[in-house]
N, C-alpha and C. Protein backbone atom coordinates (compact mmCIF):
# COMPACT_ATOMS: atom_id res chain seq x y z
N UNK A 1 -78.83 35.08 -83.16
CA UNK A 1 -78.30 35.21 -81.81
C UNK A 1 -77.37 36.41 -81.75
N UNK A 2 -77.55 37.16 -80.44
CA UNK A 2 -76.38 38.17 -80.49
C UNK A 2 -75.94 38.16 -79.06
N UNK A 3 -74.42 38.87 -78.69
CA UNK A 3 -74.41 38.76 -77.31
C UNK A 3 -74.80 40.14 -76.92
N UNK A 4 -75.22 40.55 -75.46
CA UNK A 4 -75.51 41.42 -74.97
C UNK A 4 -74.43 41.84 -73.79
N UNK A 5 -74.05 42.81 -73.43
CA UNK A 5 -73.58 43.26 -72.05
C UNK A 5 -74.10 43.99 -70.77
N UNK A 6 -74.40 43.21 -70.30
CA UNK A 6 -75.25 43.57 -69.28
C UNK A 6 -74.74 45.00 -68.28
N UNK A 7 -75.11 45.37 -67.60
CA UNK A 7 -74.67 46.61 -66.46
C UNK A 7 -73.95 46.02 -65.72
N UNK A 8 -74.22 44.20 -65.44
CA UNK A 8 -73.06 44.04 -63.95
C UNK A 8 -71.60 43.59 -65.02
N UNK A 9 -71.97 43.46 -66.33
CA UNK A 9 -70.10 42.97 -66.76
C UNK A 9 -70.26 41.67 -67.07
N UNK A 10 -71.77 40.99 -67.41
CA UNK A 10 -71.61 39.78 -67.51
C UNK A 10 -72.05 39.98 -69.39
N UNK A 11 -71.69 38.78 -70.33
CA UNK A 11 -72.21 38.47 -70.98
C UNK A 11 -73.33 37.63 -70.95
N UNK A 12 -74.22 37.99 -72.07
CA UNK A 12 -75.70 37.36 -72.02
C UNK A 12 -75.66 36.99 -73.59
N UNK A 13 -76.17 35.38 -73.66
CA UNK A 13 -76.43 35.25 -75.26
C UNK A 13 -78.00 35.07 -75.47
N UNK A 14 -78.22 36.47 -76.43
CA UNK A 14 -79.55 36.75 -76.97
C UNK A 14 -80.12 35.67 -78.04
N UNK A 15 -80.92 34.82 -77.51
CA UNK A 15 -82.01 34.37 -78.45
C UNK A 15 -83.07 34.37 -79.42
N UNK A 16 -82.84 34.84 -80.62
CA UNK A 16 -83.72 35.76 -81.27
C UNK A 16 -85.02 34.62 -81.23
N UNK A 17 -86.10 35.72 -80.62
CA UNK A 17 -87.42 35.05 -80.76
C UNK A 17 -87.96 34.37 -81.72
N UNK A 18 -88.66 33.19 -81.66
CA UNK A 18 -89.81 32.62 -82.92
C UNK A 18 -90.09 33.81 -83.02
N UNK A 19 -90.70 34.00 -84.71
CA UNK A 19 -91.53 34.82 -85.52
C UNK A 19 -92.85 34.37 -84.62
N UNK A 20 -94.14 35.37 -84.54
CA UNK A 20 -95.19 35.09 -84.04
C UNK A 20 -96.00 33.97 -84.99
N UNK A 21 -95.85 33.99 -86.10
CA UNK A 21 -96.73 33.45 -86.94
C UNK A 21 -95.62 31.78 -87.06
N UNK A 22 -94.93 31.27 -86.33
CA UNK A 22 -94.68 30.08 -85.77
C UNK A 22 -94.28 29.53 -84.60
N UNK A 23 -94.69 30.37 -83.71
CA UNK A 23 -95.04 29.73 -82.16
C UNK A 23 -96.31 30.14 -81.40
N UNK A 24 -96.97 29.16 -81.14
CA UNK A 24 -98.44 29.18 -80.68
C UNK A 24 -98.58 30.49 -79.96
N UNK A 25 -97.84 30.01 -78.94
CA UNK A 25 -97.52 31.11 -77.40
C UNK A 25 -97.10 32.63 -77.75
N UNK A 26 -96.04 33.18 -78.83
CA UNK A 26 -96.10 33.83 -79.18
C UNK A 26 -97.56 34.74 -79.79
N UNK A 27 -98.31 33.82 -80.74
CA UNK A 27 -98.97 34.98 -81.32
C UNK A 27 -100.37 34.67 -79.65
N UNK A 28 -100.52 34.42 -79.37
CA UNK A 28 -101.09 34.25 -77.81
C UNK A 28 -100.84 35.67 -77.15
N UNK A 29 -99.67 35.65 -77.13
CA UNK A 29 -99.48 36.84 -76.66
C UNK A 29 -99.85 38.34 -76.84
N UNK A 30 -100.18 38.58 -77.95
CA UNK A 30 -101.15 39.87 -77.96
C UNK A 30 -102.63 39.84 -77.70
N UNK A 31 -103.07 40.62 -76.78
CA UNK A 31 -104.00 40.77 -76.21
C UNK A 31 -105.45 40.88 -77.21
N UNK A 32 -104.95 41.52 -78.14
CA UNK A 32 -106.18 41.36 -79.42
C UNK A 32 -106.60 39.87 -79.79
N UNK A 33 -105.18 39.24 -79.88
CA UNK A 33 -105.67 38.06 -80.52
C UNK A 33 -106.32 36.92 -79.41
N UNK A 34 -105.82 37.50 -78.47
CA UNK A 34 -106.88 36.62 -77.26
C UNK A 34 -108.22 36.79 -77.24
N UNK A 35 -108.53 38.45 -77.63
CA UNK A 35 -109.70 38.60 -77.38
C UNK A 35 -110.90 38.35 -78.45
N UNK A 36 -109.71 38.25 -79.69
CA UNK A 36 -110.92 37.50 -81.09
C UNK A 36 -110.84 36.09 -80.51
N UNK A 37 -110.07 35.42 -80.22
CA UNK A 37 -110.21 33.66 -79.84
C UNK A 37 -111.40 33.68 -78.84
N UNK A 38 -111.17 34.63 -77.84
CA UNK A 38 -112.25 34.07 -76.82
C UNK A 38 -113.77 34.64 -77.29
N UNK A 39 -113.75 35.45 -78.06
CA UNK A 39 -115.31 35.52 -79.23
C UNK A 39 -115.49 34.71 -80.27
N UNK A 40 -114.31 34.10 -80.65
CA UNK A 40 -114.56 32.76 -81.34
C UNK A 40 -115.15 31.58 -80.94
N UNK A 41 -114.54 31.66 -79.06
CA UNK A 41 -114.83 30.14 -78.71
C UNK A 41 -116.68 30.54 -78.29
N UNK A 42 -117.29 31.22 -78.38
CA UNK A 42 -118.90 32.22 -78.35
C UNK A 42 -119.07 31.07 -79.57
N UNK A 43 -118.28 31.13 -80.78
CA UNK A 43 -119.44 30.81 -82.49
C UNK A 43 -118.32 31.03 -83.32
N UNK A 44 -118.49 30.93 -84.50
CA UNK A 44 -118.02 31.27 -85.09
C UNK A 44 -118.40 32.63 -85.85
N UNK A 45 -117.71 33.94 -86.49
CA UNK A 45 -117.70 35.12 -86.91
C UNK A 45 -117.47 35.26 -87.68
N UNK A 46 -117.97 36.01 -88.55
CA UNK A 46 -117.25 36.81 -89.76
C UNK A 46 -116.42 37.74 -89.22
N UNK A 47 -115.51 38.20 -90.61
CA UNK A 47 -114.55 39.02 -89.63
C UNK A 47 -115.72 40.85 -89.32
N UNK A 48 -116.05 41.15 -90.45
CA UNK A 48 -117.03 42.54 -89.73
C UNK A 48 -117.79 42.54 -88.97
N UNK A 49 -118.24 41.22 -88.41
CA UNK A 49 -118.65 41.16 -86.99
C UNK A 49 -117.61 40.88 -85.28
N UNK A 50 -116.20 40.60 -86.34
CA UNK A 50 -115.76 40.80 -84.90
C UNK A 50 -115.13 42.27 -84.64
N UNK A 51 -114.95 42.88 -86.16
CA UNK A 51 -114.72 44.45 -86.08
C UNK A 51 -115.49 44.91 -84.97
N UNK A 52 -116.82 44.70 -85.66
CA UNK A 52 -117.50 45.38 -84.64
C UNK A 52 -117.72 45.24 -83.53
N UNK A 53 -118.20 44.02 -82.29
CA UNK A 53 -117.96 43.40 -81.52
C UNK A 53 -116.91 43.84 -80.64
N UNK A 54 -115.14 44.18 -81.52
CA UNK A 54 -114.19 43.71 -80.44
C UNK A 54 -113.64 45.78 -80.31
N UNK A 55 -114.30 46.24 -81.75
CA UNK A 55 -114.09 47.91 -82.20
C UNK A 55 -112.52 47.59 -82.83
N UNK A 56 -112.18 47.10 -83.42
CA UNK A 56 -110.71 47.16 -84.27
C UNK A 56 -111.20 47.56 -85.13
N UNK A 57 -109.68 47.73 -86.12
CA UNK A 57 -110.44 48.29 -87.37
C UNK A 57 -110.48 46.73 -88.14
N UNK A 58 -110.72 46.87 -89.33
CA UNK A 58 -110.58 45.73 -90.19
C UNK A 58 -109.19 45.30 -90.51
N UNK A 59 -108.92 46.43 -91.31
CA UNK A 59 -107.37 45.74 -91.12
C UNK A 59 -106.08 44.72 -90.45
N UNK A 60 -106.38 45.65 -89.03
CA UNK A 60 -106.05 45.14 -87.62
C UNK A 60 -106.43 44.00 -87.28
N UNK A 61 -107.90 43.44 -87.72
CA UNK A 61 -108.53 42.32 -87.59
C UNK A 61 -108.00 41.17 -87.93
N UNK A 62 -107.80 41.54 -89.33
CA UNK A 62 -107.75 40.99 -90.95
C UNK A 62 -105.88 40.31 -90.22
N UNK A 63 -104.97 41.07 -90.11
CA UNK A 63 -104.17 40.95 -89.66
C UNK A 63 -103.97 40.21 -88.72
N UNK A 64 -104.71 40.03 -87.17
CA UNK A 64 -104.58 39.29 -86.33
C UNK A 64 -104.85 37.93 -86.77
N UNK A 65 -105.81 37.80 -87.51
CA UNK A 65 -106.35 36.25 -87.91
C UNK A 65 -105.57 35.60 -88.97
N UNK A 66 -104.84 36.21 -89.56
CA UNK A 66 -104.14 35.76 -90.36
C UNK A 66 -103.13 35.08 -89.59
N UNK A 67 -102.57 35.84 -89.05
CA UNK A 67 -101.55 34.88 -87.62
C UNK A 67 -102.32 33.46 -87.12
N UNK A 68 -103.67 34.26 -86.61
CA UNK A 68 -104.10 32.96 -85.65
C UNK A 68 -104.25 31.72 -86.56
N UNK A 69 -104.72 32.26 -87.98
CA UNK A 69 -104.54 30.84 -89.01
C UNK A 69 -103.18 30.53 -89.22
N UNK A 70 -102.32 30.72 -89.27
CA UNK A 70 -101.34 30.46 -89.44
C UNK A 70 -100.46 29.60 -88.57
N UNK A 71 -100.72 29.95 -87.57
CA UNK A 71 -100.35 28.72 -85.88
C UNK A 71 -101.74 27.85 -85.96
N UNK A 72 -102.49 27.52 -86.65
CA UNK A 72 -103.57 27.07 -86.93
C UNK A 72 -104.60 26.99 -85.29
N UNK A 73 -104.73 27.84 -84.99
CA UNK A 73 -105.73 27.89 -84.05
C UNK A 73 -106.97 28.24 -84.56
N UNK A 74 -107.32 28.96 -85.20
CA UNK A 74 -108.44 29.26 -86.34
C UNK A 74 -108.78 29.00 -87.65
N UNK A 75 -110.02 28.33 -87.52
CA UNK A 75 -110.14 27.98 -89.17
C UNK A 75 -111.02 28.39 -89.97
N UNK A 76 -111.18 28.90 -90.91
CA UNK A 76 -111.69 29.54 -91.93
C UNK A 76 -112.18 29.10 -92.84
N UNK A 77 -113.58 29.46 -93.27
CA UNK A 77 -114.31 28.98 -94.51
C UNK A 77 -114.75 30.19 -95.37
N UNK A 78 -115.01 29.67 -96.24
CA UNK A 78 -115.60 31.06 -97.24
C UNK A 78 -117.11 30.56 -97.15
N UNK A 79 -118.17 31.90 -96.80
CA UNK A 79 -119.61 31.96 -96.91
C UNK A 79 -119.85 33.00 -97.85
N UNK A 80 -120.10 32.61 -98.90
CA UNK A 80 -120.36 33.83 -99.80
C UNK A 80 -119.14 34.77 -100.00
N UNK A 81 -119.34 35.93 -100.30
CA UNK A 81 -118.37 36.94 -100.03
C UNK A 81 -117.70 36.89 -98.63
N UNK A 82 -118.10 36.48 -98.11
CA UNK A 82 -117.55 36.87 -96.28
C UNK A 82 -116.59 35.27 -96.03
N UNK A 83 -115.45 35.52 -95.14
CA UNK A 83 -114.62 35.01 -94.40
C UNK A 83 -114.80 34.51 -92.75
N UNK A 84 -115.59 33.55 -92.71
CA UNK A 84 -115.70 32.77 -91.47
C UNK A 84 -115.19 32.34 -90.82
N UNK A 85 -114.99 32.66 -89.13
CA UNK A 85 -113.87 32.01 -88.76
C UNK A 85 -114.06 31.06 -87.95
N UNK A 86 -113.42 30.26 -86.96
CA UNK A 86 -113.86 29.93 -85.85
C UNK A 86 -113.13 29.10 -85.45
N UNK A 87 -112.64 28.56 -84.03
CA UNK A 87 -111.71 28.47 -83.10
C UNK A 87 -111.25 26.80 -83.73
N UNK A 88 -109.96 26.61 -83.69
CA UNK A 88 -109.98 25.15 -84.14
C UNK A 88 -109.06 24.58 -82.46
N UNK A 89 -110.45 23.54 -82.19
CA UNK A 89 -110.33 23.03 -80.97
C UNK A 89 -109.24 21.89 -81.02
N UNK A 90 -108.75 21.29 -81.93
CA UNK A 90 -107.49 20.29 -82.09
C UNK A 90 -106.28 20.92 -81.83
N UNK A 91 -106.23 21.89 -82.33
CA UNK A 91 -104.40 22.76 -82.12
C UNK A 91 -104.43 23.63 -80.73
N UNK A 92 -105.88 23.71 -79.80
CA UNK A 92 -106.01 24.38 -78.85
C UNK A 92 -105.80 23.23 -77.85
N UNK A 93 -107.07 22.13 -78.07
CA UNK A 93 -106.20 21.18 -76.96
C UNK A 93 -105.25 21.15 -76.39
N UNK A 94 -104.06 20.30 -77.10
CA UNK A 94 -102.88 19.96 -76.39
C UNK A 94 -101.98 22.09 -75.45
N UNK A 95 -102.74 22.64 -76.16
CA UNK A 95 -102.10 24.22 -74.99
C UNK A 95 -103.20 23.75 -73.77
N UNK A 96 -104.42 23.64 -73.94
CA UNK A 96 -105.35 23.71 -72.81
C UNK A 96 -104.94 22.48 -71.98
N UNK A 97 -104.10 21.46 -72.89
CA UNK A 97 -104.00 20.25 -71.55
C UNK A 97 -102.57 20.67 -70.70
N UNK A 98 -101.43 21.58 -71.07
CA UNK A 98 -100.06 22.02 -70.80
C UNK A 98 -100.27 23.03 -69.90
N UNK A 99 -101.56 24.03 -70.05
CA UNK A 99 -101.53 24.67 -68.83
C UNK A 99 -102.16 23.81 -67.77
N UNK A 100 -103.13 22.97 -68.21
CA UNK A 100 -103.85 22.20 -67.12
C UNK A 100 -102.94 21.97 -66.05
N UNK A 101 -102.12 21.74 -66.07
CA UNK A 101 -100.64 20.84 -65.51
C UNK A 101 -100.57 22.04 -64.56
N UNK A 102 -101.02 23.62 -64.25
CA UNK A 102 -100.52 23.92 -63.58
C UNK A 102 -101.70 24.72 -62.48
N UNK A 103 -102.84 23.65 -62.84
CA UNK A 103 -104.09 24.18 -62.02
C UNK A 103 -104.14 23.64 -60.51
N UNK A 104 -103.17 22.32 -60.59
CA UNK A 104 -103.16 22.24 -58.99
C UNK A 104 -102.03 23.50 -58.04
N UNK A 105 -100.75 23.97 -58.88
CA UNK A 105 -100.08 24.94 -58.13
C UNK A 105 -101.14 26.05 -58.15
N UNK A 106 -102.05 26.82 -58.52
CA UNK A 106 -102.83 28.11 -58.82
C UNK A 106 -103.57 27.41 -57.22
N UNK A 107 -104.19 26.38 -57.55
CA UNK A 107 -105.09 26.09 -56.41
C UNK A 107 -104.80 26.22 -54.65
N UNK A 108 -103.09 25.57 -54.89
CA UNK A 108 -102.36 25.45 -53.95
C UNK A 108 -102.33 26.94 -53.09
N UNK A 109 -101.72 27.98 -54.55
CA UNK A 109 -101.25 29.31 -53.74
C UNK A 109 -102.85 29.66 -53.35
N UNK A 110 -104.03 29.67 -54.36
CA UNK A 110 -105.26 30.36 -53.46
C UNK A 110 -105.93 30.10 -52.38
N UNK A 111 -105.50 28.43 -52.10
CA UNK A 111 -105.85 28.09 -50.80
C UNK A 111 -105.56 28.28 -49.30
N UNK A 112 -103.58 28.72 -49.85
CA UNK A 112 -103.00 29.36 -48.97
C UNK A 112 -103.33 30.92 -48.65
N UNK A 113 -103.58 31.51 -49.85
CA UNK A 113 -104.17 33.15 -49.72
C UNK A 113 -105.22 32.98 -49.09
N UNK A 114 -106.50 32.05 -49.21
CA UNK A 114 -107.40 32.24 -48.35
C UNK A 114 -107.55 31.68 -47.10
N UNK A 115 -106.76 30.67 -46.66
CA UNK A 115 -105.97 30.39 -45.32
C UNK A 115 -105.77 31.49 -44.65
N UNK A 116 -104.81 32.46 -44.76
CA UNK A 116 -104.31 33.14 -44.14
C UNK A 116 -105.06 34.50 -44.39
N UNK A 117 -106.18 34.41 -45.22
CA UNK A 117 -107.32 35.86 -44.79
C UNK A 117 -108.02 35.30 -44.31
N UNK A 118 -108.88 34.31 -43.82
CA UNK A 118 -109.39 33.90 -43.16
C UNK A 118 -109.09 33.94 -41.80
N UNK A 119 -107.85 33.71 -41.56
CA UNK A 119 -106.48 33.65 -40.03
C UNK A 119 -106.86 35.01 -39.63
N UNK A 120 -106.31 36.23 -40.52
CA UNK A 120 -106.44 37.44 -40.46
C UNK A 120 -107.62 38.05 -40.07
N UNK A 121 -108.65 37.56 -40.58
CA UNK A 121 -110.07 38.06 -40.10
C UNK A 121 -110.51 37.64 -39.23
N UNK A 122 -110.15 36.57 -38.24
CA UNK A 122 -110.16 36.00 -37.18
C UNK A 122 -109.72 36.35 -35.71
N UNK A 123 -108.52 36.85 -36.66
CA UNK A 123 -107.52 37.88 -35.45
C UNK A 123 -108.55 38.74 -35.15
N UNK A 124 -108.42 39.90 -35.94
CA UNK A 124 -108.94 41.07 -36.37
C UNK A 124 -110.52 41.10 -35.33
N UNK A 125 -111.68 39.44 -35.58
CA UNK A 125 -112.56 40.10 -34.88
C UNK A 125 -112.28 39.25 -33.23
N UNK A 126 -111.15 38.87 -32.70
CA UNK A 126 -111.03 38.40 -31.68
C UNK A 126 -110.49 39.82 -30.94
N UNK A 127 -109.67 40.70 -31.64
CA UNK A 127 -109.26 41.68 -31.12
C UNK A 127 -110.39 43.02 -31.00
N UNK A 128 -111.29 42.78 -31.52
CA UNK A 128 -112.59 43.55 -31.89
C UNK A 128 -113.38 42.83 -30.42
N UNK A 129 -113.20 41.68 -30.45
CA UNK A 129 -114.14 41.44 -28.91
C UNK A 129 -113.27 41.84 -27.93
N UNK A 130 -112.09 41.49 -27.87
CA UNK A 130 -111.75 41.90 -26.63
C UNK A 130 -111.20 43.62 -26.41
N UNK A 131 -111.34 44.30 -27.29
CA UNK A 131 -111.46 45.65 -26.85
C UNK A 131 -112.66 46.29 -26.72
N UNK A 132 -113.67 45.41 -27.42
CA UNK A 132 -115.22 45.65 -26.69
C UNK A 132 -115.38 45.21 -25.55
N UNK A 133 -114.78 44.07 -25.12
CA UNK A 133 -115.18 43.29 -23.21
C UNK A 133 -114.44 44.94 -22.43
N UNK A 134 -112.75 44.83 -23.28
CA UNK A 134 -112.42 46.15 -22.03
C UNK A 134 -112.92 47.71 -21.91
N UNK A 135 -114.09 48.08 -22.63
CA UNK A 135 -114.58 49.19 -23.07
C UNK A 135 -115.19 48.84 -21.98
């Protein structure tokens, strides 16, 4: 923890973040590692097929998955020489049931967004007829 001083004069106490490699949400958060999970949830991969597939290098790869095993979202077997991976649906659950929780607000705001373009396009061709009647 450290404190911070903000521009208006207030103190702020800094929370030093989980390490990525022990909070789910954290290693979630880089965009790579979303994008090997969601080619995981495809099959399972070796990793030089998701090199290739996702264009990382190996390393980079090698690296991301090591995280994602590590928050155990991915699990790994040995096939021969090669390192298999593939999505482990038990430690993903309970995240997929925590966002669930917030599919009725998403629904709420798009119903209202399309409420009111719908309203809008309504206007729009009522005012379209009646400057065609006064033409």
């Amino acid at each position: 923890m450290s404190l911070t001083y903000s521009y208006v004069g207030i103190l702020f106490l800094r929370m030093a973040r989980l390490a990525t490699t022990f909070d789910v949400f954290n290693a979630l958060a880089e965009p790579a590692r979303r994008d090997i999970l969601s080619l995981l949830a495809r099959g399972e991969q070796a990793v030089n097929a998701i090199v290739e597939t996702l264009r990382l290098t190996q390393p980079s790869v090698s690296k991301h998955l090591r995280v994602l095993a590590t928050v155990r979202l991915v699990n790994v077997r040995q096939m021969g020489r090669q390192r298999v991976y593939a999505v482990n649906v038990d430690t993903l659950r309970p995240i997929v049931d925590w966002v669930g929780q917030f599919d009725a607000l998403w629904e709420k705001q798009l119903t209202g967004i399309k409420a009111a373009a719908e309203a809008k396009a309504r206007a729009s061709r009522a005012k379209q007829a009646r400057d065609a009647q006064n033409t």
